[in-house]
PDB file of N, CA and C in Angstrom:
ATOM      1  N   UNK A   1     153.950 112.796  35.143  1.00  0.00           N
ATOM      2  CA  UNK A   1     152.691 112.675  35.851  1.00  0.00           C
ATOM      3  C   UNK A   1     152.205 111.225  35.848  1.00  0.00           C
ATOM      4  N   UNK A   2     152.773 110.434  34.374  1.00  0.00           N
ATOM      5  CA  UNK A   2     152.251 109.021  34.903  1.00  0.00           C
ATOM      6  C   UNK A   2     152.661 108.358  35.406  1.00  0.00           C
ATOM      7  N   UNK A   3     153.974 108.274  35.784  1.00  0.00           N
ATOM      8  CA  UNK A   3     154.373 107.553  37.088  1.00  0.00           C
ATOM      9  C   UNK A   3     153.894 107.820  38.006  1.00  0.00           C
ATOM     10  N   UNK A   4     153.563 108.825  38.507  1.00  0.00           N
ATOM     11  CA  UNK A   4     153.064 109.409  39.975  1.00  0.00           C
ATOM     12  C   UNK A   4     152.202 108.590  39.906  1.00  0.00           C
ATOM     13  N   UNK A   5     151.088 108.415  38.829  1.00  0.00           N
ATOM     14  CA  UNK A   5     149.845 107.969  38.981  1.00  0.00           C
ATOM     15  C   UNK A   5     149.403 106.560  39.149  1.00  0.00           C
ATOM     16  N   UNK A   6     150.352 106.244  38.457  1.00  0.00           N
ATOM     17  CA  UNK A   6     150.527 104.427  38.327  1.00  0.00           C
ATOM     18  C   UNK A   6     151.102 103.790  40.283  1.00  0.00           C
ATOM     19  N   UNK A   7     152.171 105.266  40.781  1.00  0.00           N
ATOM     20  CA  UNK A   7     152.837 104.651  41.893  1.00  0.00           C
ATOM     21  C   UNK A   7     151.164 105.041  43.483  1.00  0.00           C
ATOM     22  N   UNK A   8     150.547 105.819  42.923  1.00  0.00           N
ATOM     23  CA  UNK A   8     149.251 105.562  43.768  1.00  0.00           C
ATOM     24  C   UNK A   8     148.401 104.991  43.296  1.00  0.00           C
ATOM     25  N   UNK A   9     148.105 104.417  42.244  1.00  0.00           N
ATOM     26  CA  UNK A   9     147.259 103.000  41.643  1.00  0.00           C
ATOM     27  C   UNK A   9     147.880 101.909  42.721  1.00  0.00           C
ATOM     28  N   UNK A  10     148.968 101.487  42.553  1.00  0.00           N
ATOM     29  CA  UNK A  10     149.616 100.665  42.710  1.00  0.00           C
ATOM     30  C   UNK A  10     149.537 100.415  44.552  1.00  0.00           C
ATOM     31  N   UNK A  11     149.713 101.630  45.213  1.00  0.00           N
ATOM     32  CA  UNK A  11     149.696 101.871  46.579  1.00  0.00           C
ATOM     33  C   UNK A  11     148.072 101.618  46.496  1.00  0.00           C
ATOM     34  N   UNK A  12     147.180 102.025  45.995  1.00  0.00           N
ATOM     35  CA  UNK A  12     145.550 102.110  46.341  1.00  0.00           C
ATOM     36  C   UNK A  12     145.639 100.290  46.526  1.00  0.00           C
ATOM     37  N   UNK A  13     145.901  99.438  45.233  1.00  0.00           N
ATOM     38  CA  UNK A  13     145.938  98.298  45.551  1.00  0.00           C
ATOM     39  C   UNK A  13     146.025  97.487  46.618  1.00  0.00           C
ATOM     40  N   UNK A  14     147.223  97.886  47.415  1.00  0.00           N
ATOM     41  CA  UNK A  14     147.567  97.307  48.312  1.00  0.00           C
ATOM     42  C   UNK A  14     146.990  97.858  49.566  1.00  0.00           C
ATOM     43  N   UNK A  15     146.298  98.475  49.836  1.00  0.00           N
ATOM     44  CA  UNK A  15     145.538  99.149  50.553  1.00  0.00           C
ATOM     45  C   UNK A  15     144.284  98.721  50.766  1.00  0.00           C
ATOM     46  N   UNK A  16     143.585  98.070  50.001  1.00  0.00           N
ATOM     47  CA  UNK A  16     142.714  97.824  50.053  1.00  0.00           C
ATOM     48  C   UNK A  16     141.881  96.724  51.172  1.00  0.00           C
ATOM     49  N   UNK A  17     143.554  96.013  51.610  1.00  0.00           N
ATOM     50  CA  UNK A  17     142.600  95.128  52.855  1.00  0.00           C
ATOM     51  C   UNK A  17     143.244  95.701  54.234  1.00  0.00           C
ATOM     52  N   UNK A  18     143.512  97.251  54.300  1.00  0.00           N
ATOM     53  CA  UNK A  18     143.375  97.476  56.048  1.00  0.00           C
ATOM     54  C   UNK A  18     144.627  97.493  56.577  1.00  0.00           C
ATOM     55  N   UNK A  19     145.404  96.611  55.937  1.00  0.00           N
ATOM     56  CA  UNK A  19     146.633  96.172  56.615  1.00  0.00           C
ATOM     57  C   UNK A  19     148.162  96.623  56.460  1.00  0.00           C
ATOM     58  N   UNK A  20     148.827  96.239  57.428  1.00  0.00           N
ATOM     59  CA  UNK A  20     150.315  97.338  57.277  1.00  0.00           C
ATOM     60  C   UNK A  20     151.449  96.346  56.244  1.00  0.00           C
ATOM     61  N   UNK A  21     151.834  97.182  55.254  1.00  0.00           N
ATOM     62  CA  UNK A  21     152.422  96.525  54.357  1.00  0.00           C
ATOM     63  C   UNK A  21     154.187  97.059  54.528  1.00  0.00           C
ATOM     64  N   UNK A  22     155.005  96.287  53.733  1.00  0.00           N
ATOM     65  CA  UNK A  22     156.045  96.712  53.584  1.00  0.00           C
ATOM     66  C   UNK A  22     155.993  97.381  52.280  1.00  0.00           C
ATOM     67  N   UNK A  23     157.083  98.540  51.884  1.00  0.00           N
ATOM     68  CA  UNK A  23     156.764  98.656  50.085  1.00  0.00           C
ATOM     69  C   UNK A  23     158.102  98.967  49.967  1.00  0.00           C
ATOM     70  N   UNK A  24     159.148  98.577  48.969  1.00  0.00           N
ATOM     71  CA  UNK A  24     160.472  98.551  48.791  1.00  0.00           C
ATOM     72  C   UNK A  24     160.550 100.005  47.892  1.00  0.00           C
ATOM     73  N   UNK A  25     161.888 100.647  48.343  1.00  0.00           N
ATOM     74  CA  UNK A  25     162.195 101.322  47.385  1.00  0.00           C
ATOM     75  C   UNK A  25     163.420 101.598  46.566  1.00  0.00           C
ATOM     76  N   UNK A  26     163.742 102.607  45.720  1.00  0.00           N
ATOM     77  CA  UNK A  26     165.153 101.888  45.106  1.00  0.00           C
ATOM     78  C   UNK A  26     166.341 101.925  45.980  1.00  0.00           C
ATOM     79  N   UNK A  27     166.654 102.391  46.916  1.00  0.00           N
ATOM     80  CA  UNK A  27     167.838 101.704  47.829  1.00  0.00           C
ATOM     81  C   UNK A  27     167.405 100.470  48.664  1.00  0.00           C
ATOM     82  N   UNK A  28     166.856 100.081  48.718  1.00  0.00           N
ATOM     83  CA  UNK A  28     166.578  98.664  48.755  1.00  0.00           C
ATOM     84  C   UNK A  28     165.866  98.711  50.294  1.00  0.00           C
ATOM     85  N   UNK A  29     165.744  99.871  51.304  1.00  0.00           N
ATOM     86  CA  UNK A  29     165.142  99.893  52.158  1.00  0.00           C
ATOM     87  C   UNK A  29     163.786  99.541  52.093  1.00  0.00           C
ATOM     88  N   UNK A  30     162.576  99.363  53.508  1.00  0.00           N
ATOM     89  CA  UNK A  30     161.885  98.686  53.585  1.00  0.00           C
ATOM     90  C   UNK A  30     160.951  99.835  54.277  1.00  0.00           C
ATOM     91  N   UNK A  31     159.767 100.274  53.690  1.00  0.00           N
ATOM     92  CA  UNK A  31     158.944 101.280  54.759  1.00  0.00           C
ATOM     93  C   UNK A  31     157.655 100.565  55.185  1.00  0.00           C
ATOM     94  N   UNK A  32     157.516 100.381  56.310  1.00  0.00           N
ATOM     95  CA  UNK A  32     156.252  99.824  56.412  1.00  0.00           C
ATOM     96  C   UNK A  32     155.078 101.054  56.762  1.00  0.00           C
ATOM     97  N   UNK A  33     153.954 101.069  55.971  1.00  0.00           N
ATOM     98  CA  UNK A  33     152.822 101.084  56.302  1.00  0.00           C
ATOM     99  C   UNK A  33     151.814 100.540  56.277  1.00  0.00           C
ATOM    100  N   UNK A  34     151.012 101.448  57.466  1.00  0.00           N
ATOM    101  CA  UNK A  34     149.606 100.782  57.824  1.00  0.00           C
ATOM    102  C   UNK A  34     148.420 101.561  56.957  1.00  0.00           C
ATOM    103  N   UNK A  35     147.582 100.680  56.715  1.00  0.00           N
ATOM    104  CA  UNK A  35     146.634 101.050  55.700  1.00  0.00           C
ATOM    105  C   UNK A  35     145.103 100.854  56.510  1.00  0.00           C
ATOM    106  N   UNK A  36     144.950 101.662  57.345  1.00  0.00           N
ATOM    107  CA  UNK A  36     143.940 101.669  58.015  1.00  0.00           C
ATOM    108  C   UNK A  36     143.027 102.039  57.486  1.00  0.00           C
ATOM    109  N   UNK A  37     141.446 102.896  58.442  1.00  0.00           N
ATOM    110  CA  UNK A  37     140.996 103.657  57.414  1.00  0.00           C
ATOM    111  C   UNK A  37     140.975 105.098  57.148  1.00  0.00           C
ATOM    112  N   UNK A  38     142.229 105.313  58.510  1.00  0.00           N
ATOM    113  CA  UNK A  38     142.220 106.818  58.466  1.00  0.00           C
ATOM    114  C   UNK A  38     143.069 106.811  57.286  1.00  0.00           C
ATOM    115  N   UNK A  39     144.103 106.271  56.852  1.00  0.00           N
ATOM    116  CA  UNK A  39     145.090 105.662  55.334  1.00  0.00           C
ATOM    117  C   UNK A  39     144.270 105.713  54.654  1.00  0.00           C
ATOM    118  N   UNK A  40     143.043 105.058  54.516  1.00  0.00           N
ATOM    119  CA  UNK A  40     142.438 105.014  52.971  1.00  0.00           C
ATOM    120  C   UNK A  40     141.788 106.613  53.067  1.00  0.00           C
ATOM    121  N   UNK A  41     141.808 106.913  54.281  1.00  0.00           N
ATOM    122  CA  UNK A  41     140.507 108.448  54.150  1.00  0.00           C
ATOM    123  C   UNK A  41     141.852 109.479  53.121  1.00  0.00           C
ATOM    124  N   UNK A  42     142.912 109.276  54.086  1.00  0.00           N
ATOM    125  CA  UNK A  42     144.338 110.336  53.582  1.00  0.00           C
ATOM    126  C   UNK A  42     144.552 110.113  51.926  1.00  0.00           C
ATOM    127  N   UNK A  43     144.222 108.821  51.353  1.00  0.00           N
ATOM    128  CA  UNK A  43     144.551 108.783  50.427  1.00  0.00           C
ATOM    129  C   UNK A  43     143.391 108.886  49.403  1.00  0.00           C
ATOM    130  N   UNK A  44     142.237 108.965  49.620  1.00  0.00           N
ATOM    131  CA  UNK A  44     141.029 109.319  48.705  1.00  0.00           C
ATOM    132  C   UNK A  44     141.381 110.655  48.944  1.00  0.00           C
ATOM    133  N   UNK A  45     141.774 111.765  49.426  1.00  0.00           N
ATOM    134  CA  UNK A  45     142.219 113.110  49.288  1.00  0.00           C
ATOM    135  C   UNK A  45     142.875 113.644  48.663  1.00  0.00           C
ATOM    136  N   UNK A  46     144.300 112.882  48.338  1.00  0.00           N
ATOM    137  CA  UNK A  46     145.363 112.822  47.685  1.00  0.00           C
ATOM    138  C   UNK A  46     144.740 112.523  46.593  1.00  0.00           C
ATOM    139  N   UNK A  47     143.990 111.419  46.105  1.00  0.00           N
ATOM    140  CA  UNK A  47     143.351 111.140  45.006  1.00  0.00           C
ATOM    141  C   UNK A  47     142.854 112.723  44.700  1.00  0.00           C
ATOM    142  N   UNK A  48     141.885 112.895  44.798  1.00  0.00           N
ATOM    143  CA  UNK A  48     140.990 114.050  44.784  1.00  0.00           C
ATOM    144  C   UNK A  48     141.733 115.440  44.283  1.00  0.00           C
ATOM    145  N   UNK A  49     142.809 115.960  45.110  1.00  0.00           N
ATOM    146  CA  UNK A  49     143.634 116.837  44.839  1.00  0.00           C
ATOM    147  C   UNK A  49     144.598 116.574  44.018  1.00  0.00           C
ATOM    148  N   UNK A  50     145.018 115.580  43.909  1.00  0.00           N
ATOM    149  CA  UNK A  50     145.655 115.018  42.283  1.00  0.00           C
ATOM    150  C   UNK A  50     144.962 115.302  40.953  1.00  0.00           C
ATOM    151  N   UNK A  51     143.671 114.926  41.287  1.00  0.00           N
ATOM    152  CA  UNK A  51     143.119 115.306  40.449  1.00  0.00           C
ATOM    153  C   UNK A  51     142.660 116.196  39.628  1.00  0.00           C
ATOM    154  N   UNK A  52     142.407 117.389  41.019  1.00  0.00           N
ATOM    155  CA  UNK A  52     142.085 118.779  40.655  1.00  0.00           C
ATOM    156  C   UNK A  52     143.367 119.260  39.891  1.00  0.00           C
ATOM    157  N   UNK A  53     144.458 119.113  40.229  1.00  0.00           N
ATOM    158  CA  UNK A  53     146.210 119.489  40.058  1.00  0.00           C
ATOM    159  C   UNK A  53     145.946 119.294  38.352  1.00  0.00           C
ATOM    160  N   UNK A  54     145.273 117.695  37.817  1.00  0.00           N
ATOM    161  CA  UNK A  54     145.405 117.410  36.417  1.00  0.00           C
ATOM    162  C   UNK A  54     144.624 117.948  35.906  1.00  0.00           C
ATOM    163  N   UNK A  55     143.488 118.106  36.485  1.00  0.00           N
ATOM    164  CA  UNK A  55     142.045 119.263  35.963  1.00  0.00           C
ATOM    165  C   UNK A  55     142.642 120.287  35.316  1.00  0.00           C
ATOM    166  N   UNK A  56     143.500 121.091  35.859  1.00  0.00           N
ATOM    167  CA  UNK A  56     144.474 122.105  35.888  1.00  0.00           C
ATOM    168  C   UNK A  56     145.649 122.644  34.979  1.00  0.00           C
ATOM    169  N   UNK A  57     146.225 121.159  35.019  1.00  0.00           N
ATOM    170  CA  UNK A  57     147.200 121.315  34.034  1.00  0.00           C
ATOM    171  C   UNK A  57     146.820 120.783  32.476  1.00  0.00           C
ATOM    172  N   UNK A  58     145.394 119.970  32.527  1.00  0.00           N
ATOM    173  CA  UNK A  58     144.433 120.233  31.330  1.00  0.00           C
ATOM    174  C   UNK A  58     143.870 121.740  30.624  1.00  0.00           C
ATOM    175  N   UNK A  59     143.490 122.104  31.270  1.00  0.00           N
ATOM    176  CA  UNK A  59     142.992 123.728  31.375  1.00  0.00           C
ATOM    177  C   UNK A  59     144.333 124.455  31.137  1.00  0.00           C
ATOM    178  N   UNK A  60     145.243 124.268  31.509  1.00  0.00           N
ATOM    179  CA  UNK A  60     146.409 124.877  31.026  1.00  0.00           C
ATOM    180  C   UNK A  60     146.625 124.763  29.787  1.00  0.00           C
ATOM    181  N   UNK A  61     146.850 123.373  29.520  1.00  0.00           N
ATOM    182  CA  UNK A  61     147.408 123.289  27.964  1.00  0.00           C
ATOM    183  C   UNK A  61     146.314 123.302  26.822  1.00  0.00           C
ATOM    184  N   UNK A  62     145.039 123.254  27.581  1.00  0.00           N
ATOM    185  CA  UNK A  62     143.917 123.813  26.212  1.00  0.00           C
ATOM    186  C   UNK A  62     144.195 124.762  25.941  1.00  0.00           C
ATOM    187  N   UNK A  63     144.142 126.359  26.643  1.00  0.00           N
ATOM    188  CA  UNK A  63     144.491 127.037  26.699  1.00  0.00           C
ATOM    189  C   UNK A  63     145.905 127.466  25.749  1.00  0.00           C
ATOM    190  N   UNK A  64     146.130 126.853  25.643  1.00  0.00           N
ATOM    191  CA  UNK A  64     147.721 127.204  24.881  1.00  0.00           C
ATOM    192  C   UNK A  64     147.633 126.191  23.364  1.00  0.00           C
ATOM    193  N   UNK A  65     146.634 125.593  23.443  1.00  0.00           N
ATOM    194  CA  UNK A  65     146.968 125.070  22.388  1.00  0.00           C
ATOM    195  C   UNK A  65     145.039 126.147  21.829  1.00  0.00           C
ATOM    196  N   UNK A  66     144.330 126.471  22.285  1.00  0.00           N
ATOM    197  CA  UNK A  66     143.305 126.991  21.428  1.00  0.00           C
ATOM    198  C   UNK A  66     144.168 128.701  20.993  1.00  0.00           C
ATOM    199  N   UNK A  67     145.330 129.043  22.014  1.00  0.00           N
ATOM    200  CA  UNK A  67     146.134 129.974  21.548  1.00  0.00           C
ATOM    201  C   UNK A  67     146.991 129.564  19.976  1.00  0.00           C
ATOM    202  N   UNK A  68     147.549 128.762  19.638  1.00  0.00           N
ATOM    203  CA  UNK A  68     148.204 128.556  18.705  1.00  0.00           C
ATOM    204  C   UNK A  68     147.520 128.261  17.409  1.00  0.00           C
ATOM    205  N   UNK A  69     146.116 127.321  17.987  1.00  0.00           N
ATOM    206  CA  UNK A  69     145.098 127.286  16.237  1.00  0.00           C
ATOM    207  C   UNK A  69     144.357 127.915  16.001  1.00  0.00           C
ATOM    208  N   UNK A  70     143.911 129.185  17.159  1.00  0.00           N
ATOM    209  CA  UNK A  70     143.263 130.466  16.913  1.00  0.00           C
ATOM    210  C   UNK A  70     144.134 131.548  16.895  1.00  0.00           C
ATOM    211  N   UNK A  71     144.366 132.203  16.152  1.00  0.00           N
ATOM    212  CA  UNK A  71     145.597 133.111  16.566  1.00  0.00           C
ATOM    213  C   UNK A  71     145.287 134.546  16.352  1.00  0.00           C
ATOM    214  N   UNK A  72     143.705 134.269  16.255  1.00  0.00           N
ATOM    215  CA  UNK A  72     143.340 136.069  16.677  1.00  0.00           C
ATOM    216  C   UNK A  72     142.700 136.042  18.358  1.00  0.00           C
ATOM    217  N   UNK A  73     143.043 134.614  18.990  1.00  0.00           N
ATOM    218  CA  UNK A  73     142.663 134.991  20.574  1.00  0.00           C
ATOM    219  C   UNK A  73     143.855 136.073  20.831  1.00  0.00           C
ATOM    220  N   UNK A  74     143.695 137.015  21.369  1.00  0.00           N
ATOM    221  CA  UNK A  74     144.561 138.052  22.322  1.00  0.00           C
ATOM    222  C   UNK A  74     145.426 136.827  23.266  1.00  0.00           C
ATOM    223  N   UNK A  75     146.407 136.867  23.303  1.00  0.00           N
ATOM    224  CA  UNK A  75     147.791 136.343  24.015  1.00  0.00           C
ATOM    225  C   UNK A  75     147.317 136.634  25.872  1.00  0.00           C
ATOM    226  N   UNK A  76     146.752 137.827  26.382  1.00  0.00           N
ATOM    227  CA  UNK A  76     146.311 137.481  27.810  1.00  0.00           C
ATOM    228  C   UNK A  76     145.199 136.435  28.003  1.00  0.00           C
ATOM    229  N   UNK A  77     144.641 135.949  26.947  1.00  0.00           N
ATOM    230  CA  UNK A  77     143.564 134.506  27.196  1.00  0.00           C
ATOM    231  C   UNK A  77     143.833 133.458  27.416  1.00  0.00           C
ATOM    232  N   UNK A  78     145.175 133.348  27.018  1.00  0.00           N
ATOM    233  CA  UNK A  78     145.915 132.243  27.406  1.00  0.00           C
ATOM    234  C   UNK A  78     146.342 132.014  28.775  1.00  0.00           C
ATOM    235  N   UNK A  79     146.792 133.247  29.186  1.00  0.00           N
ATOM    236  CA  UNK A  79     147.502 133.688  30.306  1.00  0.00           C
ATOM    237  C   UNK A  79     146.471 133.748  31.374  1.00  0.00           C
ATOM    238  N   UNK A  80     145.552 134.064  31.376  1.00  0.00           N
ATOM    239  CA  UNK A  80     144.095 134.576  32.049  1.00  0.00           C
ATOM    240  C   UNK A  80     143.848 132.470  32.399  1.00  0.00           C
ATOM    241  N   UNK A  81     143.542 131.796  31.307  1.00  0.00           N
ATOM    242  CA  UNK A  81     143.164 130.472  32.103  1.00  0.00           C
ATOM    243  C   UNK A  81     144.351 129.924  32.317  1.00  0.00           C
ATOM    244  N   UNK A  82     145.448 130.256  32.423  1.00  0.00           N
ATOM    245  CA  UNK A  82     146.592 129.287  33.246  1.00  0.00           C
ATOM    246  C   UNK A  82     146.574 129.875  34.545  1.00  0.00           C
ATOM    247  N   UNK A  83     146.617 131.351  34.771  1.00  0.00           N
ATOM    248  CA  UNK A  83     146.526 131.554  35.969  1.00  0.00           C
ATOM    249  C   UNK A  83     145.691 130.771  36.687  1.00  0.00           C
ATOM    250  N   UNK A  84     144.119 131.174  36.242  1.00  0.00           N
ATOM    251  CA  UNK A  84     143.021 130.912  36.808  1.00  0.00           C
ATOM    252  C   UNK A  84     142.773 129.524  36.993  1.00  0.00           C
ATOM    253  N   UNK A  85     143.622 128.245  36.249  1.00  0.00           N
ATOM    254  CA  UNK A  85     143.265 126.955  36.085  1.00  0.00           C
ATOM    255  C   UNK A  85     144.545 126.786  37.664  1.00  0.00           C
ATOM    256  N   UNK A  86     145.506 127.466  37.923  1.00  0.00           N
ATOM    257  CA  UNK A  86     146.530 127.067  38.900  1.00  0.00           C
ATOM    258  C   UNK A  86     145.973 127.562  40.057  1.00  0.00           C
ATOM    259  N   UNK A  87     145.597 128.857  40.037  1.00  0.00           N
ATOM    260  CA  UNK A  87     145.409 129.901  41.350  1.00  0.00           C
ATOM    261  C   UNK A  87     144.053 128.534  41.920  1.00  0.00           C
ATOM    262  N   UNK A  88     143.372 127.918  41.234  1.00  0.00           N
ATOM    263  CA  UNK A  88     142.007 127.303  41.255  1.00  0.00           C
ATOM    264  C   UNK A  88     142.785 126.202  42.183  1.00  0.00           C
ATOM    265  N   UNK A  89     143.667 125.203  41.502  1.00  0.00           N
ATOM    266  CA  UNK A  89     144.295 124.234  41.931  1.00  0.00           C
ATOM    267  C   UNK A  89     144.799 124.816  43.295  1.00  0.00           C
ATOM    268  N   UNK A  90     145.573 125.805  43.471  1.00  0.00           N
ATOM    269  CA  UNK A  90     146.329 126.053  44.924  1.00  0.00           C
ATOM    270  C   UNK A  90     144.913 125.990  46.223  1.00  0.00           C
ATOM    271  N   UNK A  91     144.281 127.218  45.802  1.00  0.00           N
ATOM    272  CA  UNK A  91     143.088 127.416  46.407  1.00  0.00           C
ATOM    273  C   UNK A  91     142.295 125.391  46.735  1.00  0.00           C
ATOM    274  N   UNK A  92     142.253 124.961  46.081  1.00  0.00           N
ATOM    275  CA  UNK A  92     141.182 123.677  46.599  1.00  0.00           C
ATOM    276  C   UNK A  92     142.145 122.901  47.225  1.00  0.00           C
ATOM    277  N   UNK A  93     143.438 122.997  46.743  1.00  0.00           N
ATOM    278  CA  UNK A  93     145.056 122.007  47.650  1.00  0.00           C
ATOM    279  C   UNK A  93     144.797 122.846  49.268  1.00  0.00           C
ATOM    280  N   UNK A  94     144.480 124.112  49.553  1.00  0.00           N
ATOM    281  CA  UNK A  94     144.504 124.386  50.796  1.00  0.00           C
ATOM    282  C   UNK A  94     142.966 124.318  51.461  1.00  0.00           C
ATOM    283  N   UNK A  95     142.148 124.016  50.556  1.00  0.00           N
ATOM    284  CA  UNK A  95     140.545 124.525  51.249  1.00  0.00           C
ATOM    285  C   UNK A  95     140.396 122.826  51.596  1.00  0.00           C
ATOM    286  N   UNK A  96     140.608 122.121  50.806  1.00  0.00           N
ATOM    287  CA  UNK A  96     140.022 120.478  50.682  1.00  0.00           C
ATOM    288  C   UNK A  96     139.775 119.701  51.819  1.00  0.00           C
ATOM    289  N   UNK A  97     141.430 119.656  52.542  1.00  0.00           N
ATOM    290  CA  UNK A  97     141.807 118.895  53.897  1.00  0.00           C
ATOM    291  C   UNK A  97     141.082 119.197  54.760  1.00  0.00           C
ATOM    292  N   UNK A  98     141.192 121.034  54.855  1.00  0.00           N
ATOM    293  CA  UNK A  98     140.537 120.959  55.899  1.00  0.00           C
ATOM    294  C   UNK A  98     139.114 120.955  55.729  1.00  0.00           C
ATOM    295  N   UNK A  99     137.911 120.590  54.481  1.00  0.00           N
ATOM    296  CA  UNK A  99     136.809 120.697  54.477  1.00  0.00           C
ATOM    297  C   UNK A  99     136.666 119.420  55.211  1.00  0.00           C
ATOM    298  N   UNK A 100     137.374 118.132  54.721  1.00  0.00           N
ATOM    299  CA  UNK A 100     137.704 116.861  54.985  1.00  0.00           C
ATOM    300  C   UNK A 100     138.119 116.411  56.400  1.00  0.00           C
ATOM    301  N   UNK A 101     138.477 117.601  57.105  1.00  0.00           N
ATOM    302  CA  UNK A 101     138.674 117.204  58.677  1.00  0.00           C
ATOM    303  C   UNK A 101     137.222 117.377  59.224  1.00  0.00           C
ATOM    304  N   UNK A 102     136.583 118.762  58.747  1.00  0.00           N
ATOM    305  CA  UNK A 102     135.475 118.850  59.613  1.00  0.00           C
ATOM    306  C   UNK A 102     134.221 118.377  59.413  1.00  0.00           C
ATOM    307  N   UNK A 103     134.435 117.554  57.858  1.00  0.00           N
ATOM    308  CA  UNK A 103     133.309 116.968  57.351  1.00  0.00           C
ATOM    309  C   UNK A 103     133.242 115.660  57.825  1.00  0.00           C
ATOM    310  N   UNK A 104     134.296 114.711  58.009  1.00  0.00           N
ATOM    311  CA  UNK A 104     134.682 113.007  58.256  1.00  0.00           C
ATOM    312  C   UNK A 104     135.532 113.307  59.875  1.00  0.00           C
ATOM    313  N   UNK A 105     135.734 114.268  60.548  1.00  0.00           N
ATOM    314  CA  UNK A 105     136.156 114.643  61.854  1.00  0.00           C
ATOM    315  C   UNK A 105     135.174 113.763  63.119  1.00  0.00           C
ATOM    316  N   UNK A 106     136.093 113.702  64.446  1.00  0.00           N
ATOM    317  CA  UNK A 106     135.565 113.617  65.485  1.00  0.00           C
ATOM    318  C   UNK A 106     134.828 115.093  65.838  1.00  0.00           C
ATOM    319  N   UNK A 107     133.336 114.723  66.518  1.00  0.00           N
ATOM    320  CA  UNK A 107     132.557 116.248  66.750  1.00  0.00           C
ATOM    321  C   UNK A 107     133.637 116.942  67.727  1.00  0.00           C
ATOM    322  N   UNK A 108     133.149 118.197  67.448  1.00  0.00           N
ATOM    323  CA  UNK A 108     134.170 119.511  68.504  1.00  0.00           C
ATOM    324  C   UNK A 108     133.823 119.062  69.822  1.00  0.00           C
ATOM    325  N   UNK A 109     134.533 119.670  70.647  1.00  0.00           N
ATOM    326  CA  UNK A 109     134.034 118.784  72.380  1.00  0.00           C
ATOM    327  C   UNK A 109     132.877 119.917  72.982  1.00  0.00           C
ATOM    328  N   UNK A 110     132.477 120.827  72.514  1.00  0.00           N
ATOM    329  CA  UNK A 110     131.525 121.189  72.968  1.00  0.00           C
ATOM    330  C   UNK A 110     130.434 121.009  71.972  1.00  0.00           C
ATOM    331  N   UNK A 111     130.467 120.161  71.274  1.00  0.00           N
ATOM    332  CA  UNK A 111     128.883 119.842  71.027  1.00  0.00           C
ATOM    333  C   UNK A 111     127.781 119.147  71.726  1.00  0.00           C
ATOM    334  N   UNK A 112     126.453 119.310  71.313  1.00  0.00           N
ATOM    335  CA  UNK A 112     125.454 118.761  72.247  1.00  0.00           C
ATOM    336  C   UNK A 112     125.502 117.208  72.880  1.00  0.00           C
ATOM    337  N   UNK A 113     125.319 117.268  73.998  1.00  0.00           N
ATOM    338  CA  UNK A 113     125.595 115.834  74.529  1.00  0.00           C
ATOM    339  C   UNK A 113     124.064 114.915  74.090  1.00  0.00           C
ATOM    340  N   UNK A 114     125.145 113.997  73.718  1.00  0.00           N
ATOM    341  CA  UNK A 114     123.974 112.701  72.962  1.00  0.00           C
ATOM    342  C   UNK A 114     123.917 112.624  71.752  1.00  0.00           C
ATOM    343  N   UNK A 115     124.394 113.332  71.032  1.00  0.00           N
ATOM    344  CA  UNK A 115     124.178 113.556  70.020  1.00  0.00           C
ATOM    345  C   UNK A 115     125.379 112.675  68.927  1.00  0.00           C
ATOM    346  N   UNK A 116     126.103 111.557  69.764  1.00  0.00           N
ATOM    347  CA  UNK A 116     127.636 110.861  69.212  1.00  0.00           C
ATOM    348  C   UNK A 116     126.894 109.492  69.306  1.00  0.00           C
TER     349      UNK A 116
END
């Protein structure tokens, strides 16, 4: 997980002034992107849902570890917040984007005129 995290630190960096970058990878190819601001919008999301993902897999391993130094919790309590810490994570990975299209979106085309 900390590589992942360090390799979008690292991308946020370079992002930061707008512009289309090259970024090397290990076969030595060359990808260019553009870091616009629909780029920075895509990637404060990714942030966000990364996050929830680690929220998650925190809540997981409390869970398993208040199982092992309490050991009169019942064994489905454990089981009960891993589900519930993942099913949570899937659920906001599919609700997020699209809250994020219609919240930071162009208006629908039949909305009131004048109002853009």
């Amino acid at each position: 997980m900390i590589p992942i995290w360090l390799g979008f630190i690292g991308f946020s960096l370079k992002c930061r002034d707008g512009r289309c970058h090259k970024v090397s990878n290990p076969s030595g190819n060359g990808l260019i992107i553009c870091c616009g601001n629909a780029g920075l919008s895509v990637l404060r999301a990714n942030y966000i849902i990364a996050w929830a993902w680690t929220g998650a897999a925190l809540l997981m391993m409390i869970g398993n570890i208040a199982l092992i130094y309490v050991p009169s919790l019942p064994l489905w309590s454990s089981l009960l917040i891993a589900f519930a810490a993942r099913n949570s994570a899937v659920y906001f990975t599919k609700w997020y984007p699209e809250y994020r299209r219609v919240k930071y979106g162009p208006p629908p085309a039949n909305a009131l005129p004048g109002t853009n």
